[in-house]
Protein backbone atom coordinates (compact mmCIF):
# COMPACT_ATOMS: atom_id res chain seq x y z
CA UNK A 1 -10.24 -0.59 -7.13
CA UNK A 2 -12.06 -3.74 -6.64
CA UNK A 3 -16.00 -4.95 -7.19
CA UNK A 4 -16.90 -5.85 -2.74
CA UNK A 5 -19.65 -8.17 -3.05
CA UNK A 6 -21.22 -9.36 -0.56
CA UNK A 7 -23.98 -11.30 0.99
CA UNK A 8 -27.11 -10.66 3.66
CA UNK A 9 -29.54 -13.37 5.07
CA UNK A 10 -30.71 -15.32 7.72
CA UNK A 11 -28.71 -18.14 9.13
CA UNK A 12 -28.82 -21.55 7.17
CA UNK A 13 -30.63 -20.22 3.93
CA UNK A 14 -27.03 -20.71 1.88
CA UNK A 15 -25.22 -17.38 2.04
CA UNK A 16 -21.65 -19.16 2.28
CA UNK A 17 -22.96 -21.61 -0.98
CA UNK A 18 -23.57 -18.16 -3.22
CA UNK A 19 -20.56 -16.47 -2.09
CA UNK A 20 -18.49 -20.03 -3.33
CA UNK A 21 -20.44 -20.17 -6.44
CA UNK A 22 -20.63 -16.43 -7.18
CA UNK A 23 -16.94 -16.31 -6.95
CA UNK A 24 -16.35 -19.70 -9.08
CA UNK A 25 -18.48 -17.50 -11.77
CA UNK A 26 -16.66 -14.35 -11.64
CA UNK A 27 -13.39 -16.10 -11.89
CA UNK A 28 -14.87 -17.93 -15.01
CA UNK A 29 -15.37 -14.90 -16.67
CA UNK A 30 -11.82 -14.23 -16.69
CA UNK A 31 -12.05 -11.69 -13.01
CA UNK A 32 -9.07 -12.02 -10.78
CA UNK A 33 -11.50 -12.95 -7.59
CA UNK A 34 -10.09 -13.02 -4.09
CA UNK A 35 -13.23 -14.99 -1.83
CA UNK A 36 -12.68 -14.41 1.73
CA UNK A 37 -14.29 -15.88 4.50
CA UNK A 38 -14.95 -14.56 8.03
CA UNK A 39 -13.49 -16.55 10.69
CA UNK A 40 -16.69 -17.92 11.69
CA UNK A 41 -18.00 -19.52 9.13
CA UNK A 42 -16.83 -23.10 9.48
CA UNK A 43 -18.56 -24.51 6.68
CA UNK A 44 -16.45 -22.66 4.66
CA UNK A 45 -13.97 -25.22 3.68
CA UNK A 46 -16.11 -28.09 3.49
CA UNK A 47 -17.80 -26.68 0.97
CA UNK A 48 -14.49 -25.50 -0.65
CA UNK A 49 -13.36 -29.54 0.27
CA UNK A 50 -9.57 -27.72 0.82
CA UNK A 51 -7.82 -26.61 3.49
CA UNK A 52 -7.27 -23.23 3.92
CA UNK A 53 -5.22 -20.22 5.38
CA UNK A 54 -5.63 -16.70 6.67
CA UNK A 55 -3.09 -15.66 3.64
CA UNK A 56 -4.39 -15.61 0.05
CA UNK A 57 -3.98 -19.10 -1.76
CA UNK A 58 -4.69 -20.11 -5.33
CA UNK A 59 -7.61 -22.72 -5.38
CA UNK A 60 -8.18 -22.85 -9.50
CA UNK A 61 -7.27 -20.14 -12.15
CA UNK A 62 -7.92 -16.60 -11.67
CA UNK A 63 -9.48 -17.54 -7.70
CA UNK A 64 -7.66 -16.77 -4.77
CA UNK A 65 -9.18 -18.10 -1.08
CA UNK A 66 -8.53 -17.16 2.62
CA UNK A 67 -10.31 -17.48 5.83
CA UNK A 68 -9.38 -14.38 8.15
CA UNK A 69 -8.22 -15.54 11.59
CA UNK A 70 -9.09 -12.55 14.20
CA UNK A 71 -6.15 -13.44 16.13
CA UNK A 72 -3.73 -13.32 13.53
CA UNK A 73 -5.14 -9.33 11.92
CA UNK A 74 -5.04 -8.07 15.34
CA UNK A 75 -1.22 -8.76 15.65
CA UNK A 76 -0.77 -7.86 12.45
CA UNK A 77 -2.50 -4.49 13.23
CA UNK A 78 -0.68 -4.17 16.68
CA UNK A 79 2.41 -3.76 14.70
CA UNK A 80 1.84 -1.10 12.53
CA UNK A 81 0.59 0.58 15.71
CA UNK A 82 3.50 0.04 17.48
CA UNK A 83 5.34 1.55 14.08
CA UNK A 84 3.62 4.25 14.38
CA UNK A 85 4.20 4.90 17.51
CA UNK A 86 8.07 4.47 17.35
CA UNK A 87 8.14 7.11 14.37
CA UNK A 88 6.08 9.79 16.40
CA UNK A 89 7.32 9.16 19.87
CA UNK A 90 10.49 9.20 21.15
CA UNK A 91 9.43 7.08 23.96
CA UNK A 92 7.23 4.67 23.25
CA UNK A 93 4.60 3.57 25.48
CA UNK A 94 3.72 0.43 24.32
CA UNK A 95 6.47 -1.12 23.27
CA UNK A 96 6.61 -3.72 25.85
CA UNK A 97 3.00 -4.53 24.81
CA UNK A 98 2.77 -7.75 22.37
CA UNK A 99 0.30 -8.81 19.57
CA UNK A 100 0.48 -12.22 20.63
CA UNK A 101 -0.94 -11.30 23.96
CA UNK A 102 -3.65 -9.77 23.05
CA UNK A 103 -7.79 -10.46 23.02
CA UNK A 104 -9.95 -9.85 20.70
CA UNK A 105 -12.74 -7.65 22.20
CA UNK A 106 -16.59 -7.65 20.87
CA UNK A 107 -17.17 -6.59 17.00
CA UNK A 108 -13.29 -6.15 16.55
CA UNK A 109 -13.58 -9.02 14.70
CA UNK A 110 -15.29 -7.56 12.28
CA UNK A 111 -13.90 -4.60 12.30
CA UNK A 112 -10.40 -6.35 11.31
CA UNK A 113 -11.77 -8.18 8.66
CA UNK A 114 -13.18 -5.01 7.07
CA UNK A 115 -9.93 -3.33 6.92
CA UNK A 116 -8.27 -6.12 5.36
CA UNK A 117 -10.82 -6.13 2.87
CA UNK A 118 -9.74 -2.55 2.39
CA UNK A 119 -6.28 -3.18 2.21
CA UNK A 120 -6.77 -5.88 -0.52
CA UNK A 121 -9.00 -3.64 -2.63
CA UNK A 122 -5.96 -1.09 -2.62
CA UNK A 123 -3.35 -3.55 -3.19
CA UNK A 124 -5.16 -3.43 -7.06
CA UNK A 125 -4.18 -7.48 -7.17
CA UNK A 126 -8.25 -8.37 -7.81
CA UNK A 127 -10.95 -7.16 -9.79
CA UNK A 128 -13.22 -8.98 -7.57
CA UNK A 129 -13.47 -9.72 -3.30
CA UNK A 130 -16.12 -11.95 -2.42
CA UNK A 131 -16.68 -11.71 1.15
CA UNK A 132 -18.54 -14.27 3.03
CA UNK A 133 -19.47 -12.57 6.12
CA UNK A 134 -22.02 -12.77 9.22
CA UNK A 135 -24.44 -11.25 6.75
CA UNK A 136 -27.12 -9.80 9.32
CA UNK A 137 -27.81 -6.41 11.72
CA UNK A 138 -24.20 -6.37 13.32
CA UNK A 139 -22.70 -6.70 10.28
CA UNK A 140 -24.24 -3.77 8.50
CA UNK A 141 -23.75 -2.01 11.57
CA UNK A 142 -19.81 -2.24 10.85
CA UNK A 143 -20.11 -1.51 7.39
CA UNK A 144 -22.01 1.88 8.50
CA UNK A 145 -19.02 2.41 10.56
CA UNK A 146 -17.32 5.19 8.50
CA UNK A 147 -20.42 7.57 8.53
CA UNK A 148 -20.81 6.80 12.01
CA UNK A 149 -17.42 7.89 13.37
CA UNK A 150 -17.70 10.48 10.85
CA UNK A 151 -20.46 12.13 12.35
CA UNK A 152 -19.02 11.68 15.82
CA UNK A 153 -16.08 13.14 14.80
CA UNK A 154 -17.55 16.31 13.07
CA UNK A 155 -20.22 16.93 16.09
CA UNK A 156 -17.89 16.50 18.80
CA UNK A 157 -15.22 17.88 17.01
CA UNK A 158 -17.51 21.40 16.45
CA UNK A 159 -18.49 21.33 19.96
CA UNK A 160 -15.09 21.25 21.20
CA UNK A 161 -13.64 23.74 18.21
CA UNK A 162 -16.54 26.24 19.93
CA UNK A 163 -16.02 25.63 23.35
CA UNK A 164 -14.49 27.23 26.14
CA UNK A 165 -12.77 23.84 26.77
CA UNK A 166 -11.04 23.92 23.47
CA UNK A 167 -10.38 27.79 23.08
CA UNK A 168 -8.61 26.99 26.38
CA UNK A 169 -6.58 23.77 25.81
CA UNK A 170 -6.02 24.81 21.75
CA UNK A 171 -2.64 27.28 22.19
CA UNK A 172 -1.19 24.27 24.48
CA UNK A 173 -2.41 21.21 22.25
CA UNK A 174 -1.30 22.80 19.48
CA UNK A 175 2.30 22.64 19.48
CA UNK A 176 1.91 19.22 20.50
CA UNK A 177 0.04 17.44 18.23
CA UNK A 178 1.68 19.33 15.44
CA UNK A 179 5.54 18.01 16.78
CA UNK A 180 3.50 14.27 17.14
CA UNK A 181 1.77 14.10 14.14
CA UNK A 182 3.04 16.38 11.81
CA UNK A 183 0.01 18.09 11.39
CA UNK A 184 -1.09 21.83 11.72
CA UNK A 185 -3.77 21.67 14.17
CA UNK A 186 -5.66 24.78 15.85
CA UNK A 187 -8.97 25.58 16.42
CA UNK A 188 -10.36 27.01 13.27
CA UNK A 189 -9.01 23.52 11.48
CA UNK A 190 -10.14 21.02 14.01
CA UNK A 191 -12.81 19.81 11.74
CA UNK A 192 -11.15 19.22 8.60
CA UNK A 193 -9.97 16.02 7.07
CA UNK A 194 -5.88 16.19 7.78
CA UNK A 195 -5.39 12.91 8.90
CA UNK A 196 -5.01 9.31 7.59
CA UNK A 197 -8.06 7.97 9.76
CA UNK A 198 -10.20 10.56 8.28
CA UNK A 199 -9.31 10.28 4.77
CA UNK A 200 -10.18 6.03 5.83
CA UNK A 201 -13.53 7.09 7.37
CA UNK A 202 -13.90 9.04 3.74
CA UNK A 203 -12.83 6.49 1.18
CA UNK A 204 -15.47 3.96 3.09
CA UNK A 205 -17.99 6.38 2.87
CA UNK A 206 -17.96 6.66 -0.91
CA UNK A 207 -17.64 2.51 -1.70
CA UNK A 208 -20.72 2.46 0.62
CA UNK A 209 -22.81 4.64 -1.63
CA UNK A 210 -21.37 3.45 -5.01
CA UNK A 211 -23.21 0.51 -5.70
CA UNK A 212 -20.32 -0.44 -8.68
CA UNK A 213 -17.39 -0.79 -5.72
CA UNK A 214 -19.78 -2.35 -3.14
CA UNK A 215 -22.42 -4.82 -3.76
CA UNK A 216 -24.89 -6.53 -1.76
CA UNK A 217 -27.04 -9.29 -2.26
CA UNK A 218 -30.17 -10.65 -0.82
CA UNK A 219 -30.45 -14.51 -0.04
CA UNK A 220 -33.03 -16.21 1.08
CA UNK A 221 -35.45 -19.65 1.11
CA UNK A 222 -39.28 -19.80 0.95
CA UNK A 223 -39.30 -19.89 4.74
CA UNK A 224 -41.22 -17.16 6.40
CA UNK A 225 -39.02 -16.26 8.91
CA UNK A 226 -36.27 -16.11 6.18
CA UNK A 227 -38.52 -13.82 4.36
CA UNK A 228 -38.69 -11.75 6.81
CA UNK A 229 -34.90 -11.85 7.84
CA UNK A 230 -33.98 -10.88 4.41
CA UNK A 231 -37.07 -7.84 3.76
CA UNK A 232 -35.74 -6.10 7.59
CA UNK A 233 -31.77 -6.50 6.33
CA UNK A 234 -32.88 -4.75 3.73
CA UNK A 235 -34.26 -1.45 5.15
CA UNK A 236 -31.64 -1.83 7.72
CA UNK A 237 -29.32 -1.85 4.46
CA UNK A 238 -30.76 1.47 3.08
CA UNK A 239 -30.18 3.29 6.77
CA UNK A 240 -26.49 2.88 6.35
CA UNK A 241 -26.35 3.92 3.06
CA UNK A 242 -25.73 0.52 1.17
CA UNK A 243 -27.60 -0.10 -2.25
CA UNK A 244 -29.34 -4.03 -2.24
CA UNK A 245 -29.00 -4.89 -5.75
CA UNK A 246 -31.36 -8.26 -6.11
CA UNK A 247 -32.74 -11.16 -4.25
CA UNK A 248 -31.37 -14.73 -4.33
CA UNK A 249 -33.76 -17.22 -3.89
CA UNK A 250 -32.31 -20.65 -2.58
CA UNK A 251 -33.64 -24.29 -3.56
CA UNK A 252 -37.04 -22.79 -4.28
CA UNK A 253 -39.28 -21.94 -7.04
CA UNK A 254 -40.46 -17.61 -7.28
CA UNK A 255 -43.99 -16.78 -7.10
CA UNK A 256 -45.69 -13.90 -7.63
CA UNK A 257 -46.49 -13.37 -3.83
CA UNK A 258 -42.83 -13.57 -3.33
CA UNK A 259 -41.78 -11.19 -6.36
CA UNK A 260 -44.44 -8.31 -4.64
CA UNK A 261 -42.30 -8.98 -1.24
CA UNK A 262 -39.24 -7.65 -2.36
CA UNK A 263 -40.57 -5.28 -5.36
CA UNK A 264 -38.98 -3.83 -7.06
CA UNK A 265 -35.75 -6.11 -6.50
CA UNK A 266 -34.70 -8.26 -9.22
CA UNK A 267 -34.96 -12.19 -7.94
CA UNK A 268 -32.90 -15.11 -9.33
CA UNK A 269 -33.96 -18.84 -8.29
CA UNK A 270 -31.03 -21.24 -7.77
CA UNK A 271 -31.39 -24.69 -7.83
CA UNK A 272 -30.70 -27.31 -5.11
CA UNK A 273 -27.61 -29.07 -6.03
CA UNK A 274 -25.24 -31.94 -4.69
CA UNK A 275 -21.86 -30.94 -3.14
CA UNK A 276 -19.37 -30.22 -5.64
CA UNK A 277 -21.95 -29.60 -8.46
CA UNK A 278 -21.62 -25.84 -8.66
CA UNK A 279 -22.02 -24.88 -12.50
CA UNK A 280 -25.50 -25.15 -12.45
CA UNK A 281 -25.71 -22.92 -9.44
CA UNK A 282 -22.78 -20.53 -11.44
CA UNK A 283 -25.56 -20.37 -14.46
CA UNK A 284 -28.65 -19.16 -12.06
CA UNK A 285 -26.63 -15.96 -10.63
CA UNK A 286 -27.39 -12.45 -11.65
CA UNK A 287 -24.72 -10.82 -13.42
CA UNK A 288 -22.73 -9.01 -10.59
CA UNK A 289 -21.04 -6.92 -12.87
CA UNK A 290 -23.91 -4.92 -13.79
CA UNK A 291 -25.51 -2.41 -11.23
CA UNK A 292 -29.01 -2.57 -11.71
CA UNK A 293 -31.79 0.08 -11.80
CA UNK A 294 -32.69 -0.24 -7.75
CA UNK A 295 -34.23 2.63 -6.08
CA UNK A 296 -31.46 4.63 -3.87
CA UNK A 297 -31.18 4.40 -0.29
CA UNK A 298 -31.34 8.33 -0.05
CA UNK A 299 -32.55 11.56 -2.36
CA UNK A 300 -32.61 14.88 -1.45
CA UNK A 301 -34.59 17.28 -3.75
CA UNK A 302 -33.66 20.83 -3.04
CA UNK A 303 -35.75 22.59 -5.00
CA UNK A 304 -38.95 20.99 -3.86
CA UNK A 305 -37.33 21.07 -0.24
CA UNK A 306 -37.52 17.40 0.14
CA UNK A 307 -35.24 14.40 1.50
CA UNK A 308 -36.85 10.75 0.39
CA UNK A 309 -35.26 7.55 2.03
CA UNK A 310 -36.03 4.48 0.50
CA UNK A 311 -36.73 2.10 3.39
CA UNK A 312 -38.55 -1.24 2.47
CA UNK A 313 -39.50 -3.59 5.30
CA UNK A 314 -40.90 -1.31 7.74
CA UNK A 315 -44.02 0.30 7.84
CA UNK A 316 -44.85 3.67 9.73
CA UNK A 317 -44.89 2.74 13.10
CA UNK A 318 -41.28 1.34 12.85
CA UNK A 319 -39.73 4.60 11.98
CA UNK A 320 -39.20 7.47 14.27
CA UNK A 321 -37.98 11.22 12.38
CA UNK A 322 -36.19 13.64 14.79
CA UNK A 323 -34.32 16.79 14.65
CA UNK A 324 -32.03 18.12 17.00
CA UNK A 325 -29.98 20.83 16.00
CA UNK A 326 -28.76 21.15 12.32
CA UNK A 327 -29.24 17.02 11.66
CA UNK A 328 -31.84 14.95 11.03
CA UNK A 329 -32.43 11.46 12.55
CA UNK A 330 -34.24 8.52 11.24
CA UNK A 331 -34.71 5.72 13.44
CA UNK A 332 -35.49 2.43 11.09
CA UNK A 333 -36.12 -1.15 13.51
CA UNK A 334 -32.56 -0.94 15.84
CA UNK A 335 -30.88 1.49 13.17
CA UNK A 336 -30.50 5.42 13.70
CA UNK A 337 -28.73 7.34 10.59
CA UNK A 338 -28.18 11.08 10.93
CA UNK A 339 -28.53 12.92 7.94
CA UNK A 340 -25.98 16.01 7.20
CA UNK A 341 -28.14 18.23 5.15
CA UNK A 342 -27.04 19.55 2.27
CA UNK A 343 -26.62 23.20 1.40
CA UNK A 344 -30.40 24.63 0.49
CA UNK A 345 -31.54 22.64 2.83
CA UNK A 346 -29.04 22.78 6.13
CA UNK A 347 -30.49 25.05 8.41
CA UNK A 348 -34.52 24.63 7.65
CA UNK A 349 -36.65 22.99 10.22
CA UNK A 350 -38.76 19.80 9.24
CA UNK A 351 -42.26 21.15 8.25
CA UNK A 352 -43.95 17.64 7.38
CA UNK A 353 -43.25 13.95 7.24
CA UNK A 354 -44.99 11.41 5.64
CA UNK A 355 -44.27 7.27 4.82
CA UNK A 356 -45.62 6.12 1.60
CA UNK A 357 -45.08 3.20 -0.73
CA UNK A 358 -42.05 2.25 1.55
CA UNK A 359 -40.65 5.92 1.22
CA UNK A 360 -40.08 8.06 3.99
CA UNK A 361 -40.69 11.84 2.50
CA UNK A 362 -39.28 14.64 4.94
CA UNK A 363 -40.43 18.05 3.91
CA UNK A 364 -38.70 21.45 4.96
């Protein structure tokens, strides 16, 4: 399994410069680093000053480069459907549908580029992917993916398991979807993790939370709206369940009104250099290869019957705390997580609530 590192920060403040230089540094040290790109960022080989490709490409020793094209992944992806299909149908429906005719829809892009990603991390070819991405609120969105579809598949999966709906289509589904998929499914194991997608949904789930497979980096400038860009990414990083591990401070020297801003982050100044000159930008990076001591997005103390969230950039009016049923919901600036309580605490009603020192402390 790989090291996913990875970038967050406003537009313009240098997030596809790091991602160059922190790859150029990793590779250095003797990591086999693969730094992808996402197809939009067109600066991304004039920085590089090479041309590249949406296949893997040796630039200098131990570094690898590609840009994803969208296009090009959804084919790709189109045929393994269409294998899939042909090994589980007889007749297959879409086999007169092509790849190349294809669009890409809204956030698939994204969504391609993070499988990919997966698939590279279990190809075990690199110690190390860099990936350049968009970096802000949709993109953390689609790295909170697998928890997402997780809980809509457990919720809706449980409402239909205890149903009259599913008690009623189950003994003709049944058969079916066992002869299609080769799977055993009937009511009482409608919710458990048989399939490929779910065992997906699971793996991403677990690099989210594990700060040593997947980490993420502030960057930002002295600008105040910057500032401010990078402190709400941040809380909107915790929601999902993704660890910050440190700021990067662009072109800029750190001051102690700036440290107390993203307290208790660790903060590493970079220089302003010329184009090409990137060793002295290599030397100012934090050591990625070390997960530091950084609060955790999410505790849950059971024998004080408490859940603490860690959610820095908002204050108390930004976040909303409901339950409905046997889940909790925070609501954190345009972010909603829904937290599955654990045993000892799955079943008790919220009794308090209270936001303090950027924590949000649920009692039950």
């Amino acid at each position: 399994m790989s090291l996913i590192l990875t970038f967050l920060g406003k537009g313009g403040v240098g997030r596809t410069t790091v991602a160059i230089a922190a790859a150029k540094r990793l590779a250095s040290q003797g990591k086999r680093v693969l730094l992808a790109a996402s197809d939009s960022e067109l600066a991304f080989g004039l920085l590089l000053n090479a041309p590249l490709t949406p296949d893997p490409q040796e630039l200098e020793s131990n570094l690898q480069v590609l840009q994803f094209k969208t296009s090009l992944l959804l084919e790709r992806n189109w045929e393994e459907v269409k294998k899939l299909e042909a090994q589980y149908l007889r007749t297959p429906l879409i086999k007169e549908v092509y790849g190349q005719e294809l669009v890409v829809l809204p956030g698939m892009d994204k969504a391609l580029e993070l499988n990919a990603i997966r698939e590279y991390d279990a190809s075990s070819r690199y110690d190390v992917i860099v990936y350049d991405g968009s970096g802000d609120s949709t993109f953390l969105r689609m790295l909170g993916m697998p928890e997402s579809l997780s809980w809509y598949s457990r919720r809706f999966g449980k409402l239909l398991k205890d149903s009259d709906l599913g008690r009623t289509v189950s003994p003709f589904l049944q058969p079916l979807i066992s002869t299609i998929f080769n799977v055993s499914w009937t009511g009482d194991n409608l919710d458990q993790p048989t399939s490929k997608v779910t065992n997906i949904l699971e793996q991403g789930k677990e690099a989210l939370a594990d700060p040593k497979r997947l980490a993420a980096y502030l960057v930002t400038t002295v600008d105040p709206a910057a500032i401010a860009t990078a402190r709400y990414l941040w809380g909107s990083a915790q929601q999902i369940g993704l660890t910050v591990n440190g700021v990067i401070l662009n072109s800029a020297t750190m001051t102690e009104t700036f440290s107390a801003d993203f307290s208790p982050l660790s903060v590493n100044a970079i220089p302003h250099c010329p184009p090409g000159d990137w060793q002295p930008l290599m030397d100012a990076l934090p050591d990625f290869t070390q997960a530091p001591q950084v609060p955790k997005p999410i505790e849950f103390d059971i024998a004080a019957r408490q859940v603490r969230l860690f959610l820095p950039g908002f204050d108390k009016k930004q976040v909303k705390l409901t339950q409905s049923g046997p889940e909790v919901t925070i609501e954190a600036g345009d972010q909603r997580r829904n937290i599955f309580l654990p045993p000892g605490l799955s079943g008790r009603t919220v009794t308090g609530a209270k936001f303090q020192q950027s924590y949000l402390i649920i009692s039950f």
